[in-house]
Protein backbone atom coordinates (compact mmCIF):
# COMPACT_ATOMS: atom_id res chain seq x y z
CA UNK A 1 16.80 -131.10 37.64
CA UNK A 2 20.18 -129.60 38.19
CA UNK A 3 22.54 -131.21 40.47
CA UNK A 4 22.35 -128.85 43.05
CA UNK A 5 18.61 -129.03 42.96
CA UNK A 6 19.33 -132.98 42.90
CA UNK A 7 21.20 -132.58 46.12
CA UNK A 8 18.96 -130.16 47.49
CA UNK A 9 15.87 -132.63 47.11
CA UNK A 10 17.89 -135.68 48.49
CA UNK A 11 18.29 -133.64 51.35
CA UNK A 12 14.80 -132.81 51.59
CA UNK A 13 14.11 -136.62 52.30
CA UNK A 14 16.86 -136.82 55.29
CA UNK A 15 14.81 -133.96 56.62
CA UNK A 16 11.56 -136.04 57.06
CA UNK A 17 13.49 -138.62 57.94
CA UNK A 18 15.18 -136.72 60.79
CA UNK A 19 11.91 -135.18 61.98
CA UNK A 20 11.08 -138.93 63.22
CA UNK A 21 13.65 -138.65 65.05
CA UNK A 22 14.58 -135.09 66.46
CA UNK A 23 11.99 -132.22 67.06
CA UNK A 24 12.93 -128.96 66.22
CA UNK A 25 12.44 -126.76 69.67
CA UNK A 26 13.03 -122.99 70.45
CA UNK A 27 16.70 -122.23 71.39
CA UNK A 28 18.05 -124.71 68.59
CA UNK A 29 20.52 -122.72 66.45
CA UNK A 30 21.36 -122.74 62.35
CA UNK A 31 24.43 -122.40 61.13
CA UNK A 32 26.79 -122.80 58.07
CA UNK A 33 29.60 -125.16 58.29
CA UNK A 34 32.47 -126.98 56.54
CA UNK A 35 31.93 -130.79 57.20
CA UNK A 36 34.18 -133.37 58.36
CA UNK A 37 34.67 -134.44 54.36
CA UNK A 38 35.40 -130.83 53.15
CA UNK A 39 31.88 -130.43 51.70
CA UNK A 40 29.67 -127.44 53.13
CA UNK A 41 26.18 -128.02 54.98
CA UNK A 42 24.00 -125.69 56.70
CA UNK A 43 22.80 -127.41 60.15
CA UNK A 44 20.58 -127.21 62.83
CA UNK A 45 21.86 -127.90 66.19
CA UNK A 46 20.11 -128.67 69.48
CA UNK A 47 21.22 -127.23 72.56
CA UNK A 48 22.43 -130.73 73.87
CA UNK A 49 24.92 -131.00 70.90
CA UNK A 50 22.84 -133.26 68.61
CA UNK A 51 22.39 -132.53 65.00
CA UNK A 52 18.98 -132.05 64.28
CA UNK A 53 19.12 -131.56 60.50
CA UNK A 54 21.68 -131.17 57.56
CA UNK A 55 21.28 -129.95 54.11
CA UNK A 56 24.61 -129.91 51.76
CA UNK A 57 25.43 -126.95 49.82
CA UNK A 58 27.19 -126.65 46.63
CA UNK A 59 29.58 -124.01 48.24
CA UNK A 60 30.55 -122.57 51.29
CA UNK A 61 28.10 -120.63 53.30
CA UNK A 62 28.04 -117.25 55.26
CA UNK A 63 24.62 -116.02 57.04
CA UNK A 64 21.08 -116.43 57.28
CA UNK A 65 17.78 -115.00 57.21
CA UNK A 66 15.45 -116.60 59.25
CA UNK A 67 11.67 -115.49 59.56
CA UNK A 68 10.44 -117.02 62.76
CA UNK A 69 7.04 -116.76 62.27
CA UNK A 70 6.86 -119.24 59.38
CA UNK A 71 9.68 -121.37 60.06
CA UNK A 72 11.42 -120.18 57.46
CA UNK A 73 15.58 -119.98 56.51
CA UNK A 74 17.58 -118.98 53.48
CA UNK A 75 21.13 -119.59 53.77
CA UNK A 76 23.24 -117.74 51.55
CA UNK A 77 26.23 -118.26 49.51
CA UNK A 78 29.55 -116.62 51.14
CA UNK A 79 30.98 -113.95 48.74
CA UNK A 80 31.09 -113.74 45.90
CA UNK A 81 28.83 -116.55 45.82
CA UNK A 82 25.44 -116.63 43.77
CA UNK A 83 23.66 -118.87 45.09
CA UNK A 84 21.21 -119.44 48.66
CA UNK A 85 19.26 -122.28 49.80
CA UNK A 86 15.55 -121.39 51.26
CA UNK A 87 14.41 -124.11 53.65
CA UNK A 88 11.59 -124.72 56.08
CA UNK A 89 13.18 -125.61 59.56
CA UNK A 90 10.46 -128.03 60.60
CA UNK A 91 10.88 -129.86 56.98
CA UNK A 92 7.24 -129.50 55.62
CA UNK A 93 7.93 -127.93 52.20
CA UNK A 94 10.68 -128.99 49.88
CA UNK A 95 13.86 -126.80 49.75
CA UNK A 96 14.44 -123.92 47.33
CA UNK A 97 17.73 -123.43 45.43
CA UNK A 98 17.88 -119.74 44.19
CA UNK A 99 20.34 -117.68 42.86
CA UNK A 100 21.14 -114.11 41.62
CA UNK A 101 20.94 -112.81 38.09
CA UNK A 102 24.46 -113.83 36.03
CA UNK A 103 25.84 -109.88 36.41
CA UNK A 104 25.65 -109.56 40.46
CA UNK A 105 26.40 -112.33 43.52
CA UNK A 106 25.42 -112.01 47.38
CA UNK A 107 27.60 -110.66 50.02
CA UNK A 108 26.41 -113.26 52.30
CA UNK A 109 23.52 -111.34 54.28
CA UNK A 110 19.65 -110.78 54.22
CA UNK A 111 16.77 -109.96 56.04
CA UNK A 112 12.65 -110.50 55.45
CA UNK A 113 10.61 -107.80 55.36
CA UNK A 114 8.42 -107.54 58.50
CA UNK A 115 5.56 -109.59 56.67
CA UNK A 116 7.57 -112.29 55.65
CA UNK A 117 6.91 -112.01 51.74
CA UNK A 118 10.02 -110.27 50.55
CA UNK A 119 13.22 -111.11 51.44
CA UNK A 120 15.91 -108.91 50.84
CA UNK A 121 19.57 -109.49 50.10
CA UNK A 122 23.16 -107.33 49.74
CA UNK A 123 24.82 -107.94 46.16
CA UNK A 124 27.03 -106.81 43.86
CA UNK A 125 26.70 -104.92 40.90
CA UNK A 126 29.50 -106.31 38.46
CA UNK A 127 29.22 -104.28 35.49
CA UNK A 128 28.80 -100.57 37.92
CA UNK A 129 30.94 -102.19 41.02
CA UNK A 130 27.91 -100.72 42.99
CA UNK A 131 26.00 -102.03 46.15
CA UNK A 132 22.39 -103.01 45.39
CA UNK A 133 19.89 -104.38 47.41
CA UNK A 134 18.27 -107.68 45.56
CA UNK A 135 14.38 -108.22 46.00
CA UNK A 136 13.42 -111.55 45.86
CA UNK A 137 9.65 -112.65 46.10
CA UNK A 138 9.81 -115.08 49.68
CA UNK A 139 6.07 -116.49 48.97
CA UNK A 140 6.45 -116.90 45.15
CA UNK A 141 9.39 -119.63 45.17
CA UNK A 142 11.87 -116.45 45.95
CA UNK A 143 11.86 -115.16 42.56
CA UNK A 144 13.77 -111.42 41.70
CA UNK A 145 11.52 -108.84 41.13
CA UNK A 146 13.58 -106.07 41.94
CA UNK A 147 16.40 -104.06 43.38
CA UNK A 148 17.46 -100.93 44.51
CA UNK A 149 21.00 -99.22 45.08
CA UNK A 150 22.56 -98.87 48.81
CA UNK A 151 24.00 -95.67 48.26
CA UNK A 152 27.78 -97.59 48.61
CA UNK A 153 30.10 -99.52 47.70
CA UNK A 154 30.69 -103.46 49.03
CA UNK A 155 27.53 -103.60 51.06
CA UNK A 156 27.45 -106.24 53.66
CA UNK A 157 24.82 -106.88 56.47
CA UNK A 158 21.53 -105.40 56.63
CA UNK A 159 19.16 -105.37 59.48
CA UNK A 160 15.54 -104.64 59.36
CA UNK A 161 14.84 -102.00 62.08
CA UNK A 162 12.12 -102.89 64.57
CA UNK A 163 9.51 -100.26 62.95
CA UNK A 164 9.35 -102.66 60.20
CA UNK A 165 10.42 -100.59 57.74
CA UNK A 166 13.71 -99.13 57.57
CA UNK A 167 16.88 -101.36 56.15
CA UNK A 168 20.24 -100.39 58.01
CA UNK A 169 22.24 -101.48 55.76
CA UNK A 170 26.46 -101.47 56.24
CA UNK A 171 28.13 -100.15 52.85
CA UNK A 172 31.66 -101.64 53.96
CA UNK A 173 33.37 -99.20 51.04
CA UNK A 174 35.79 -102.01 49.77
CA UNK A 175 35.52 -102.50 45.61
CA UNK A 176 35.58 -105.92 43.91
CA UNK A 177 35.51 -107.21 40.89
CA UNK A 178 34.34 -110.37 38.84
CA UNK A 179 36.59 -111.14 35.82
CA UNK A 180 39.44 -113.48 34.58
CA UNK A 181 42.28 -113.89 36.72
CA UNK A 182 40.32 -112.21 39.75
CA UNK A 183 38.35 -114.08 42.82
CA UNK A 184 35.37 -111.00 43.38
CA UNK A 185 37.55 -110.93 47.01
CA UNK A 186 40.23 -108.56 45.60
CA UNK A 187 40.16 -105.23 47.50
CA UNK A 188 40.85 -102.44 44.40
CA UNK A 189 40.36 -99.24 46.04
CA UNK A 190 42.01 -99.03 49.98
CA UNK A 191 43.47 -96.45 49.81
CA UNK A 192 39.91 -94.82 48.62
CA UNK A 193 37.36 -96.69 50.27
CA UNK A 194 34.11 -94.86 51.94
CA UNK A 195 32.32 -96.95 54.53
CA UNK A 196 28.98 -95.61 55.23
CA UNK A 197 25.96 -96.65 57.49
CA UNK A 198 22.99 -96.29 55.39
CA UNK A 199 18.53 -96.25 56.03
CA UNK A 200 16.67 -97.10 52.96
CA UNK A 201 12.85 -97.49 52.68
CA UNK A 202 12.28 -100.99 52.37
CA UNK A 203 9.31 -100.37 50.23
CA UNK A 204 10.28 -97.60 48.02
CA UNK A 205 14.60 -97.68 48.30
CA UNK A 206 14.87 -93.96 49.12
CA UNK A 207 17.50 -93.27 50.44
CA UNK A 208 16.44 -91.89 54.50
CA UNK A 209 19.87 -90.94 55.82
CA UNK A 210 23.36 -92.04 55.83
CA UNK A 211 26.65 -91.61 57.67
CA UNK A 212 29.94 -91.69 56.37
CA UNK A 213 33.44 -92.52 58.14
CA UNK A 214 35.74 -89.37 58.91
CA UNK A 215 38.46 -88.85 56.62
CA UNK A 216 40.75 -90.29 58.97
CA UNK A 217 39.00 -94.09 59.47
CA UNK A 218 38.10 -93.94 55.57
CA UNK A 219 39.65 -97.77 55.83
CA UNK A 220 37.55 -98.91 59.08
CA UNK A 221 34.82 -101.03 56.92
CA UNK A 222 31.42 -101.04 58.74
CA UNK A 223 30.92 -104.87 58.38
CA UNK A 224 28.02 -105.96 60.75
CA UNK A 225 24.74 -104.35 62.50
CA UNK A 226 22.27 -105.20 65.55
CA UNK A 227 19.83 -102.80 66.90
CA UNK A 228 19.48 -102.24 70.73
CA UNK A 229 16.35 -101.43 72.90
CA UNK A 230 16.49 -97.74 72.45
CA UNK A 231 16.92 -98.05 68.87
CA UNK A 232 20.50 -97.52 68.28
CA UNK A 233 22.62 -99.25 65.68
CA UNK A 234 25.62 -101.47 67.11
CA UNK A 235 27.90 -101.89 64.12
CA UNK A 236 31.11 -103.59 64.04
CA UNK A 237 34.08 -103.01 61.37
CA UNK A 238 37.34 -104.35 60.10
CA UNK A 239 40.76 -102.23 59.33
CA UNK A 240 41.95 -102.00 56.46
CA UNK A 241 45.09 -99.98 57.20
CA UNK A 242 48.34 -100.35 58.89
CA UNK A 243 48.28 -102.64 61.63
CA UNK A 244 50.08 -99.91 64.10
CA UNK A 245 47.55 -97.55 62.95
CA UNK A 246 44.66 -100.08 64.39
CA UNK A 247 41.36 -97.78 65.96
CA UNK A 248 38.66 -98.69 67.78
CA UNK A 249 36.32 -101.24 65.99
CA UNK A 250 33.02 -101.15 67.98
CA UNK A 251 30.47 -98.19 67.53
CA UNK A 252 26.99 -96.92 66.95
CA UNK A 253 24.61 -94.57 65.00
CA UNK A 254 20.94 -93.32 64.40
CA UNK A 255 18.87 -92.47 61.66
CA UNK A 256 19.48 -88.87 62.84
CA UNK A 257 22.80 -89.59 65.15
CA UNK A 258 25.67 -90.07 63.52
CA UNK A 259 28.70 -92.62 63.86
CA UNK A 260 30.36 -92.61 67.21
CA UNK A 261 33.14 -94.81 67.47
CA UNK A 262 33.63 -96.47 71.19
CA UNK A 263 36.80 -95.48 72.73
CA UNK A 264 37.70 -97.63 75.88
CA UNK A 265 39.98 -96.34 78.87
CA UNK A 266 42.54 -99.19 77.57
CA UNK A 267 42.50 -98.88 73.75
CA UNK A 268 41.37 -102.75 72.35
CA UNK A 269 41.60 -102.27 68.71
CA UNK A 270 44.98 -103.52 68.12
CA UNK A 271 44.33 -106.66 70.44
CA UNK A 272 41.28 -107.54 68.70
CA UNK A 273 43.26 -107.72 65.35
CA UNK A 274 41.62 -105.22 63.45
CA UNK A 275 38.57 -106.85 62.49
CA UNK A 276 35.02 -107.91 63.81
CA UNK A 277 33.51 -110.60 62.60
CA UNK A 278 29.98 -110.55 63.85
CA UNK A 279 27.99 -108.48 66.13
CA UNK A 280 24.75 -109.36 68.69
CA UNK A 281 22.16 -107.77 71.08
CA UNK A 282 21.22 -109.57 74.35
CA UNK A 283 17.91 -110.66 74.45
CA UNK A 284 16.65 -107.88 76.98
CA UNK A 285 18.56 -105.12 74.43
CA UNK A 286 21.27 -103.83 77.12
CA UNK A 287 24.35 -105.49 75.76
CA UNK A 288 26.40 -105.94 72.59
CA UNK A 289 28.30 -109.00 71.62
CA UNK A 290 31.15 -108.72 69.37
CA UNK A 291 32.99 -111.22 68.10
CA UNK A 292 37.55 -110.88 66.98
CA UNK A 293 37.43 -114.15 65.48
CA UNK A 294 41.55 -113.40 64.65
CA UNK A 295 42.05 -112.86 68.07
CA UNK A 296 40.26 -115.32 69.83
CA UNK A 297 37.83 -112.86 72.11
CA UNK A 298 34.58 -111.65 72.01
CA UNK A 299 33.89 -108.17 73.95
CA UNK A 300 30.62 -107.24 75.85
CA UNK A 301 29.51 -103.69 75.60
CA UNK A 302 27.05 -101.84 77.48
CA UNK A 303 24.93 -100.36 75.04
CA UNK A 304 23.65 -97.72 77.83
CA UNK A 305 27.05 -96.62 79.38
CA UNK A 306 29.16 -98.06 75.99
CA UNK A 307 31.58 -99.19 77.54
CA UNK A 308 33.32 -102.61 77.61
CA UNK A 309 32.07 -104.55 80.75
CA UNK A 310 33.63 -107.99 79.97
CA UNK A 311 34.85 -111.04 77.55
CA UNK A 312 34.94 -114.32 76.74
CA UNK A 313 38.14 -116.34 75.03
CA UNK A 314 37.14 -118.98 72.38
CA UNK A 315 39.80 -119.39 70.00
CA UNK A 316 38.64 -118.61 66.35
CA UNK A 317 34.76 -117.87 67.43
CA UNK A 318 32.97 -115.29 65.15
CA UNK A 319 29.38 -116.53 65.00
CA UNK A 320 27.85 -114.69 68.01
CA UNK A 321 23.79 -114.88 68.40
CA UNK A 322 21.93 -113.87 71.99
CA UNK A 323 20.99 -117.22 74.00
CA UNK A 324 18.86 -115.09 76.56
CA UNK A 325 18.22 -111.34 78.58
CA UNK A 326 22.24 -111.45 79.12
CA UNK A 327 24.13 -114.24 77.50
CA UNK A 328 25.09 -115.18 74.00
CA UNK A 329 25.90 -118.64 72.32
CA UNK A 330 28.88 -118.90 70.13
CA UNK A 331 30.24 -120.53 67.38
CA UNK A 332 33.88 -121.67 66.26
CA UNK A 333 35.57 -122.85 63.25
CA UNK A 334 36.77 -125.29 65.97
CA UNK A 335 33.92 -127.02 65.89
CA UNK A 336 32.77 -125.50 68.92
CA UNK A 337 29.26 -124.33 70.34
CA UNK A 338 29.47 -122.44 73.61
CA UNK A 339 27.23 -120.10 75.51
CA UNK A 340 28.30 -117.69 77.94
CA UNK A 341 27.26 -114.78 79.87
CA UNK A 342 29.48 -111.60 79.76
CA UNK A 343 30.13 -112.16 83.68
CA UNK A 344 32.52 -114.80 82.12
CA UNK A 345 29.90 -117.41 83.93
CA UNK A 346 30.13 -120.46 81.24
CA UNK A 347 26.47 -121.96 80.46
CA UNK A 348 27.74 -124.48 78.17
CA UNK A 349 30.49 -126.51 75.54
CA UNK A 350 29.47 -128.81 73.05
CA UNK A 351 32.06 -130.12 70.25
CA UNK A 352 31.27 -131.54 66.78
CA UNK A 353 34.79 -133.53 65.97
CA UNK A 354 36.01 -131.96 62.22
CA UNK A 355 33.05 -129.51 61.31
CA UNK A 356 34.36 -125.70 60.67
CA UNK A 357 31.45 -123.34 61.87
CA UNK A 358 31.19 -120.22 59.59
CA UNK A 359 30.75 -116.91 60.46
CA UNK A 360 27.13 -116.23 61.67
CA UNK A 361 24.84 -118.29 63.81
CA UNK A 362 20.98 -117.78 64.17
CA UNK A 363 18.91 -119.09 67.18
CA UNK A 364 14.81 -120.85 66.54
CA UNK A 365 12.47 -119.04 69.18
């Protein structure tokens, strides 16, 4: 047994431990977070600011899949990282330690297939510095058994649309590389880069459509991706150019529309600091969250009208996930859980002294 899978076993037996205790209920969230020691954990939190459950990881964390139906989670590693944790949130099967194949790493993100038996994750290509889409086997102990390209470079999120089928997946453009003397977070090609919002068929990796940035925002990276009601694709980027040359960040696209980039009466680009961290629909599909971790604000769009209709201010807050029909809980790397409504009506605050909330957040229904 390897350490991690040592660790990841000890933690197994707090879980049972903790289910004594704690039940885990609808509206509990999961996140990834930097403990009070320096160590990493992914967590599940109750609404009333308990800890629930905790499972150490061997590195920092970034996102997570979660399949509802079967209670399942896999946390993955924060790039470059190769490794993710697969976990059952009510603690009745022993955690899974998985990681990719030596020549590619995660990019943080994945999502299950609409049946719950694949689960599929954005990596790295080291040897072809090309996005690929890693297959892993979710009811055979999460084992590889494929891949397929994501017609892009640096992919990052990707969504399963709600026919069941199609992967939206966010090619942010940005090259890295894996070798001595480098991280993997190295960006080798700004001045180059091509974003592009791309549909693949889960089930056969076609490539469906894809749209690329104009010429002129070939450095706005196309980071994150929720779908609305009507189908749309909310996506959220980060600049990569000169700070005085800062455009909008918020916009959205269709299989058959391309990207439109939401520009507001009163330009916000520049005083969201160039960069989106995470994007969210409301539960009843009519709004978009989006969260300027740098700045300190997360902006409300209408996804009918798109247009801005409101904010909330938590300092360092990127983890954005919808608490209800029209308001969203938060996370900070202030050790803060908060939900609000885009109103600015404040639902609730809870604290967790000395824990560092990463960048995504997923809520139990």
């Amino acid at each position: 047994m390897t350490l991690a899978s040592a660790h990841a076993s000890h933690a197994f037996a707090d879980v049972l431990d903790a289910d004594l205790q704690f039940g885990i209920a609808s509206g509990d969230l999961i996140a990834a977070c930097r403990r009070p020691d320096g160590t990493y954990s992914v967590v599940i939190l109750s609404v009333d600011g308990t800890i629930l459950r905790e499972l150490p990881l061997e590195g920092r964390g970034h996102d997570i899949a979660l399949y509802q139906a079967r209670g399942e989670a896999v946390v993955f590693a924060r790039r470059p990282g190769s490794f993710a944790l697969a976990f059952d949130i009510h603690g009745r099967r022993e955690p899974v330690l998985f990681t990719t194949p030596a020549t590619r790493h995660f990019y943080g993100h994945g999502t299950f297939s609409r049946d719950g038996r694949l689960l599929y994750a954005t990596e790295h290509d080291n040897s072809t510095r090309a996005g690929v889409i890693g297959v892993y086997d979710a009811s055979g102990g999460y084992r590889r058994i494929g891949e397929f390209p994501t017609f892009g470079v640096g992919p990052h999120e990707a969504i399963l649309m709600a026919d069941g089928r199609t992967l939206a997946v966010a090619n942010g453009g940005i090259e890295t590389h894996i070798e001595p003397g480098m991280t993997g977070r190295e960006k080798l090609n700004v001045e180059t880069m091509q974003p592009s919002l791309a549909f693949i068929d889960s089930s056969s990796g076609r490539l469906i459509s894809q749209h690329m940035q104009s010429s002129g925002l070939h450095k706005l990276s196309i980071r994150h991706l929720a779908q609305d009601a009507s189908g749309a694709i909310w996506f959220g980027c980060q600049w990569e150019g000169a700070e005085g040359d800062t455009p909008e960040l918020i916009g959205c696209a269709g299989i058959d529309t391309p990207l439109r980039i939401i520009e507001p009466a009163d330009p916000i680009g520049a005083k969201l600091a160039g960069y989106i961290g995470s994007v969210a629909i409301s539960g009843d599909g009519r709004l978009v969250a989006a969260s300027a971790p740098r700045a300190g604000r997360i902006v409300y769009v209408d996804t009918e009208r798109r247009v801005i209709v409101g904010e909330t201010l938590l300092m360092d807050s990127c983890a954005i996930i919808a608490a209800s029909e029209k308001s969203f809980a938060m996370t900070s790397g202030m050790g803060i859980v908060q939900v609000d409504a885009p109103d600015h009506t404040h639902l609730a605050t809870m604290t967790f002294p000395g824990r560092s909330f990463d960048n995504h957040v997923r809520m139990i229904s």
